[in-house]
PDB file of N, CA and C in Angstrom:
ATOM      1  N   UNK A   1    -122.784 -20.742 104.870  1.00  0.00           N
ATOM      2  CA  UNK A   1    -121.349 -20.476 104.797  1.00  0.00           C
ATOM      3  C   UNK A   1    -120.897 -20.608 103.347  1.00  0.00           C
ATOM      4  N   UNK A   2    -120.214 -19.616 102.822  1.00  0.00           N
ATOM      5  CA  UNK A   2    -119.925 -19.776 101.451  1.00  0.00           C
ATOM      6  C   UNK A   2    -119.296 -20.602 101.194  1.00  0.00           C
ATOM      7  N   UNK A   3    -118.680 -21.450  99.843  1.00  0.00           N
ATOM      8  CA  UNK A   3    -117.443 -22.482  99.660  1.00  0.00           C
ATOM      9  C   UNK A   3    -116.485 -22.148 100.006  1.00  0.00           C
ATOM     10  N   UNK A   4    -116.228 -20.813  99.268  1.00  0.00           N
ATOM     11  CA  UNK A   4    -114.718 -20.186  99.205  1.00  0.00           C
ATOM     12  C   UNK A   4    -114.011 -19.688 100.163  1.00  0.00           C
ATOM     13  N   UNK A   5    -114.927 -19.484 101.882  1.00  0.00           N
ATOM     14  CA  UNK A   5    -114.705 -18.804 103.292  1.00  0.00           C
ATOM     15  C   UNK A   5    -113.313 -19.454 103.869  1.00  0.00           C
ATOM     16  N   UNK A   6    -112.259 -19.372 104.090  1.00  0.00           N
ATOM     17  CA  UNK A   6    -111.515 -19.924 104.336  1.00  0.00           C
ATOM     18  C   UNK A   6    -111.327 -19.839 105.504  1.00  0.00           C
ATOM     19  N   UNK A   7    -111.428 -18.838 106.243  1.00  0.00           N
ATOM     20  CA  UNK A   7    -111.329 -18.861 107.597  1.00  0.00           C
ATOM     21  C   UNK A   7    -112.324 -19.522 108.417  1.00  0.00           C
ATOM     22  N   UNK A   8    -113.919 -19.932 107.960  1.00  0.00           N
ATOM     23  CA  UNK A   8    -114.282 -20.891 108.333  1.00  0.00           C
ATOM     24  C   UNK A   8    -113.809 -22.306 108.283  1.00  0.00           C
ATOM     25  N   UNK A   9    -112.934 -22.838 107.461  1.00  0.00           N
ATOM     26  CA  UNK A   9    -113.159 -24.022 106.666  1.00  0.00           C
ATOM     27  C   UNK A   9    -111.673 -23.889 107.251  1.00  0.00           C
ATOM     28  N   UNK A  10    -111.386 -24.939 109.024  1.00  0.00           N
ATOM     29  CA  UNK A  10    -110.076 -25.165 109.332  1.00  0.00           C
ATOM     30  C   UNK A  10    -109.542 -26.895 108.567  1.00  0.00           C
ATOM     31  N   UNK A  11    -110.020 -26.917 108.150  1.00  0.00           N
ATOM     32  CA  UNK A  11    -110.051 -28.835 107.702  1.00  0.00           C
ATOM     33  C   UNK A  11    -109.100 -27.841 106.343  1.00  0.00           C
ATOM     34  N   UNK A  12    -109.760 -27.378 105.396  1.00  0.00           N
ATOM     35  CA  UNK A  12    -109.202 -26.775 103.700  1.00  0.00           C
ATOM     36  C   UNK A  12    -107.975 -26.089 104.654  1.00  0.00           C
ATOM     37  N   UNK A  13    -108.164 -25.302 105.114  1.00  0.00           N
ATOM     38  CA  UNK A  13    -106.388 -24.740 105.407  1.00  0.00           C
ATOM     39  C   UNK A  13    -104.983 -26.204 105.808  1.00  0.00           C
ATOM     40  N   UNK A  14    -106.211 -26.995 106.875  1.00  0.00           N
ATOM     41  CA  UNK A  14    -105.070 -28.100 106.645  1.00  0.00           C
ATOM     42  C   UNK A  14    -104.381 -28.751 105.872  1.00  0.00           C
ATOM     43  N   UNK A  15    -105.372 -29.242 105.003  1.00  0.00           N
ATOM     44  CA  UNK A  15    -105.276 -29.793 103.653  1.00  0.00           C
ATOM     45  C   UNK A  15    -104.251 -29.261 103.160  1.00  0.00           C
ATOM     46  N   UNK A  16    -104.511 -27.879 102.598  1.00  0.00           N
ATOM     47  CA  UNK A  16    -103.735 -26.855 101.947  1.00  0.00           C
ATOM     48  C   UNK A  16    -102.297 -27.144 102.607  1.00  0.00           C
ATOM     49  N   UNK A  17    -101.909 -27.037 103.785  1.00  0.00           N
ATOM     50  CA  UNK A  17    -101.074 -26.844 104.337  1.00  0.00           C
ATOM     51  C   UNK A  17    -100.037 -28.062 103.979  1.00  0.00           C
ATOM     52  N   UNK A  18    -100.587 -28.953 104.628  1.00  0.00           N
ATOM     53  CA  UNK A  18    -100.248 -30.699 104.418  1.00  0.00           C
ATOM     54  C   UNK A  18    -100.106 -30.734 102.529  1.00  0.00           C
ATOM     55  N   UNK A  19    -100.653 -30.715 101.860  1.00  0.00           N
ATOM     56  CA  UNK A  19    -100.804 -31.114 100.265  1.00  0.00           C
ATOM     57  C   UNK A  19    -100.688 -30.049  99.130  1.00  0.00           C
ATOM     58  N   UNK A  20    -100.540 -28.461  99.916  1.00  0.00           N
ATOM     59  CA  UNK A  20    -100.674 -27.293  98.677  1.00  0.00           C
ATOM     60  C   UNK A  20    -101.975 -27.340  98.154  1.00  0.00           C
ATOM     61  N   UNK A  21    -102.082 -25.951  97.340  1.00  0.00           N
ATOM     62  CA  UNK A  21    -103.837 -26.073  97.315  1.00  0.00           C
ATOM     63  C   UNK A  21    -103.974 -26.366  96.208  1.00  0.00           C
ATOM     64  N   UNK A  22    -104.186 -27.820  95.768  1.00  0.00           N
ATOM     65  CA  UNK A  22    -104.476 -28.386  94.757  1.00  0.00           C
ATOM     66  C   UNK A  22    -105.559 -27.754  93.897  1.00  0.00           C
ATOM     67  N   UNK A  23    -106.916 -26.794  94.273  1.00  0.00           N
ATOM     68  CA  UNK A  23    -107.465 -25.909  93.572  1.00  0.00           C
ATOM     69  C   UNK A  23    -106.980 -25.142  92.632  1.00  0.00           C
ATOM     70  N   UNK A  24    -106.010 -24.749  93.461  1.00  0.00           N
ATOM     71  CA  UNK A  24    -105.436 -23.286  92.885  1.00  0.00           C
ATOM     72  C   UNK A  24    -103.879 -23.902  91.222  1.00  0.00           C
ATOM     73  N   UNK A  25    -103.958 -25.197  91.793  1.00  0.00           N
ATOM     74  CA  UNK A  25    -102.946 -25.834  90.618  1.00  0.00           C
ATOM     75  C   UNK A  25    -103.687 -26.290  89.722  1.00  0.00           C
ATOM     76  N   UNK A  26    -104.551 -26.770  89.764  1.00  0.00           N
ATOM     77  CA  UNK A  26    -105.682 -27.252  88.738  1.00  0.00           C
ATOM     78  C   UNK A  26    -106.246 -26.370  87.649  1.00  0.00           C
ATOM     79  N   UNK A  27    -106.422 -25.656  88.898  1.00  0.00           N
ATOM     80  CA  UNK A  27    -107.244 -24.029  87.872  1.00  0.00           C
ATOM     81  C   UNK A  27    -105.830 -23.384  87.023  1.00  0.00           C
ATOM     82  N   UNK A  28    -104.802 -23.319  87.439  1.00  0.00           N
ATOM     83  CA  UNK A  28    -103.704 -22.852  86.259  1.00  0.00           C
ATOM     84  C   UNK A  28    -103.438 -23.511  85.446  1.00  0.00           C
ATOM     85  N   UNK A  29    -103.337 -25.226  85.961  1.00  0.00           N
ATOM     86  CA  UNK A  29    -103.181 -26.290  84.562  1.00  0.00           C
ATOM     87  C   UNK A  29    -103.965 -25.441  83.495  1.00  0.00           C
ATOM     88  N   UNK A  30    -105.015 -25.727  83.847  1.00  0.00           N
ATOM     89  CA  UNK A  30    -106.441 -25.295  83.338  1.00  0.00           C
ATOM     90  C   UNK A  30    -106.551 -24.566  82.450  1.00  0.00           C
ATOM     91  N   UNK A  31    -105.682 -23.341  83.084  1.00  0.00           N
ATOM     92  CA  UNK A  31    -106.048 -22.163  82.333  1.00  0.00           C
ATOM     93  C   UNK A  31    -104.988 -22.288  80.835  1.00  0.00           C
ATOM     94  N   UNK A  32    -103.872 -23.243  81.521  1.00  0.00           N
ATOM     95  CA  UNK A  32    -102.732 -23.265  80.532  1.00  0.00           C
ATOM     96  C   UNK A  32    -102.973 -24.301  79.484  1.00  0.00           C
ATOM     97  N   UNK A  33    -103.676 -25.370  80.001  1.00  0.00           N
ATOM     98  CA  UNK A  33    -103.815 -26.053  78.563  1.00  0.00           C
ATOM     99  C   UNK A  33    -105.296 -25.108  77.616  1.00  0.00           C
ATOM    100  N   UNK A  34    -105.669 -24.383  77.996  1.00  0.00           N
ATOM    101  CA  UNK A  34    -106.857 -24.067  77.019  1.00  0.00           C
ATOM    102  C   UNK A  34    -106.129 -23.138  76.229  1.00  0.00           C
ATOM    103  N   UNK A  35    -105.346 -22.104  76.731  1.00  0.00           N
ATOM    104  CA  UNK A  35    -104.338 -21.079  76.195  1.00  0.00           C
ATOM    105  C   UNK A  35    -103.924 -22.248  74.917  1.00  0.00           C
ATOM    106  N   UNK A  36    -102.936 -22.950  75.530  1.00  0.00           N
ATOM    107  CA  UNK A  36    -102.247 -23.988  74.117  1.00  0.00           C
ATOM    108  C   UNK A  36    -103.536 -24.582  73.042  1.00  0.00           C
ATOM    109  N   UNK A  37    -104.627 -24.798  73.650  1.00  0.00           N
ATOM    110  CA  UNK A  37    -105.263 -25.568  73.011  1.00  0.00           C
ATOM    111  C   UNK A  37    -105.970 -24.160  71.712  1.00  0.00           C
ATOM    112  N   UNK A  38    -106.057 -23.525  72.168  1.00  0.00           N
ATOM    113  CA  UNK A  38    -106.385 -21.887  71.554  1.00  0.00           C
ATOM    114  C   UNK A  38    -104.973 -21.955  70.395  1.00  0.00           C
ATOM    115  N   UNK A  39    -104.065 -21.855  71.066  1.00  0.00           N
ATOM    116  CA  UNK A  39    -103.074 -21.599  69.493  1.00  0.00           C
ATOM    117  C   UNK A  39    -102.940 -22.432  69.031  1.00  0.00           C
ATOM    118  N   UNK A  40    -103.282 -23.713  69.280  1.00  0.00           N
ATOM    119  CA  UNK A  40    -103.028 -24.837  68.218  1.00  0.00           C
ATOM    120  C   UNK A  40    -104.270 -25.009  67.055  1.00  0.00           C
ATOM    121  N   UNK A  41    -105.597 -24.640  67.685  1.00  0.00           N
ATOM    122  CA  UNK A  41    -106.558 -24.496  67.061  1.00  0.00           C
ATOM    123  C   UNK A  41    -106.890 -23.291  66.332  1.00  0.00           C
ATOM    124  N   UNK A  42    -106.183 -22.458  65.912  1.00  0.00           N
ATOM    125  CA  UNK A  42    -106.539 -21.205  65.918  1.00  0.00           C
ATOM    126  C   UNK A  42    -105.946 -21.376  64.175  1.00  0.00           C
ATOM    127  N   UNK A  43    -107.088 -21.233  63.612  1.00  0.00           N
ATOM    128  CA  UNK A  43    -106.814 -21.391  61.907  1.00  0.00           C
ATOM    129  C   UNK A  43    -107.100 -19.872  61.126  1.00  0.00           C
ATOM    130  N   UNK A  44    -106.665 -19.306  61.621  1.00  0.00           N
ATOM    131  CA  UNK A  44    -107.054 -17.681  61.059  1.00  0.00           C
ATOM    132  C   UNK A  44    -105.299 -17.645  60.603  1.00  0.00           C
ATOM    133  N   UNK A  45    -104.167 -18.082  61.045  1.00  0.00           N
ATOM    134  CA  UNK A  45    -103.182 -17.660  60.020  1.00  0.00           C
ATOM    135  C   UNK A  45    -102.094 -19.068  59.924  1.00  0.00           C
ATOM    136  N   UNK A  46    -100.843 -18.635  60.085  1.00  0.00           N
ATOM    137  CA  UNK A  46     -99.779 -18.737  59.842  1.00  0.00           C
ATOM    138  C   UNK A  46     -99.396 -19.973  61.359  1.00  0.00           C
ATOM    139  N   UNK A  47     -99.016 -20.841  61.462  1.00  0.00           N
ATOM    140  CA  UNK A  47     -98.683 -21.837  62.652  1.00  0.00           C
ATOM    141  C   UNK A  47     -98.078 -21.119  63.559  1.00  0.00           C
ATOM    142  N   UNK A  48     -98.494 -20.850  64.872  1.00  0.00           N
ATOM    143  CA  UNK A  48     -97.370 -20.391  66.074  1.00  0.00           C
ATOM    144  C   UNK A  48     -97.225 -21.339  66.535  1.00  0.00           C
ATOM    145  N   UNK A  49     -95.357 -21.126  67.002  1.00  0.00           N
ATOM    146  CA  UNK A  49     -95.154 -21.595  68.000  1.00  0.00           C
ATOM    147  C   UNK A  49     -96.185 -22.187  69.009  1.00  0.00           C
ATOM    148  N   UNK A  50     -96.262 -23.379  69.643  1.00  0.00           N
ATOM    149  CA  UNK A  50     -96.762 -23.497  70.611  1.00  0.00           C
ATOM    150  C   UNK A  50     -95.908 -23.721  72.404  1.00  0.00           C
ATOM    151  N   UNK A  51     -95.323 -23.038  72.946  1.00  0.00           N
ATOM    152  CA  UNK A  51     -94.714 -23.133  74.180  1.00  0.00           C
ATOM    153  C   UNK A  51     -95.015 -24.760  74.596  1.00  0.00           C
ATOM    154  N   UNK A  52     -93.851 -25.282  75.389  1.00  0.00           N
ATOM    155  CA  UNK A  52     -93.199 -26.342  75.804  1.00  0.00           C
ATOM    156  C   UNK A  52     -93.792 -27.267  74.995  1.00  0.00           C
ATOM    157  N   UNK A  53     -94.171 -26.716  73.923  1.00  0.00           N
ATOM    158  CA  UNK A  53     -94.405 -28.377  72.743  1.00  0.00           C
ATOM    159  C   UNK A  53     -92.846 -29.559  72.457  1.00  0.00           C
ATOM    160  N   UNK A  54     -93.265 -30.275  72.013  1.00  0.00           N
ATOM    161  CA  UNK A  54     -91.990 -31.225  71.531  1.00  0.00           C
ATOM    162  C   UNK A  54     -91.683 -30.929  70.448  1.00  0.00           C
ATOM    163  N   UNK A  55     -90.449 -30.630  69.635  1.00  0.00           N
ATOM    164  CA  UNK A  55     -90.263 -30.444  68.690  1.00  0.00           C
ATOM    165  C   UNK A  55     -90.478 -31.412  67.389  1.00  0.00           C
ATOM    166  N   UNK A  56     -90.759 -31.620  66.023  1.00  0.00           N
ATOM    167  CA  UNK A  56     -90.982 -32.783  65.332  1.00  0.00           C
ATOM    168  C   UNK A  56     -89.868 -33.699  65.346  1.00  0.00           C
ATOM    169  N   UNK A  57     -89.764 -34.616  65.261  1.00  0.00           N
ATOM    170  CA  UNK A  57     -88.521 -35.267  64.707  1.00  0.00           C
ATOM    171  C   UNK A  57     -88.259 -35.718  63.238  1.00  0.00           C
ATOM    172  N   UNK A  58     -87.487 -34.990  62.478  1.00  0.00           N
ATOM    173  CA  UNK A  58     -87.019 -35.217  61.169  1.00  0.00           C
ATOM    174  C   UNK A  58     -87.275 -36.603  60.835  1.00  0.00           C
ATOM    175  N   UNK A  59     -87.917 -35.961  59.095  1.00  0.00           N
ATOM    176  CA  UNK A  59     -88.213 -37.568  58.676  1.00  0.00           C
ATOM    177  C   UNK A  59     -87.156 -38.370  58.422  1.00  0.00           C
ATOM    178  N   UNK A  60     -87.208 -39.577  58.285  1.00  0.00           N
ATOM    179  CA  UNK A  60     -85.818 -40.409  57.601  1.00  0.00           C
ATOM    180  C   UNK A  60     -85.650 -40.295  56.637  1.00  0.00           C
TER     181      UNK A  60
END
């Protein structure tokens, strides 16, 4: 039976049901911190923006 079979796997639909499919949130974290981690690391130019960063706080 494959992992991913869902219609076998009535326990994962419960889960899912009861808790949301924590897979499927993980894997977007996922995908979203590597994206940020990509433009922050990315030394070929000029600083971008990085989305929902904190802004600096002015020196004293």
């Amino acid at each position: 039976m494959p992992a991913n079979d869902a219609a076998e796997a009535p326990i994962y639909d419960t889960l899912v049901q009861e808790h949301g499919d924590v897979l499927a949130t993980a894997r977007k974290a996922a995908e979203e911190t590597q994206q940020r981690a990509e433009a922050v690391l990315d030394f070929r130019g000029p600083i971008a923006a990085v989305p929902d960063a904190a802004p600096a706080e002015p020196a004293a």
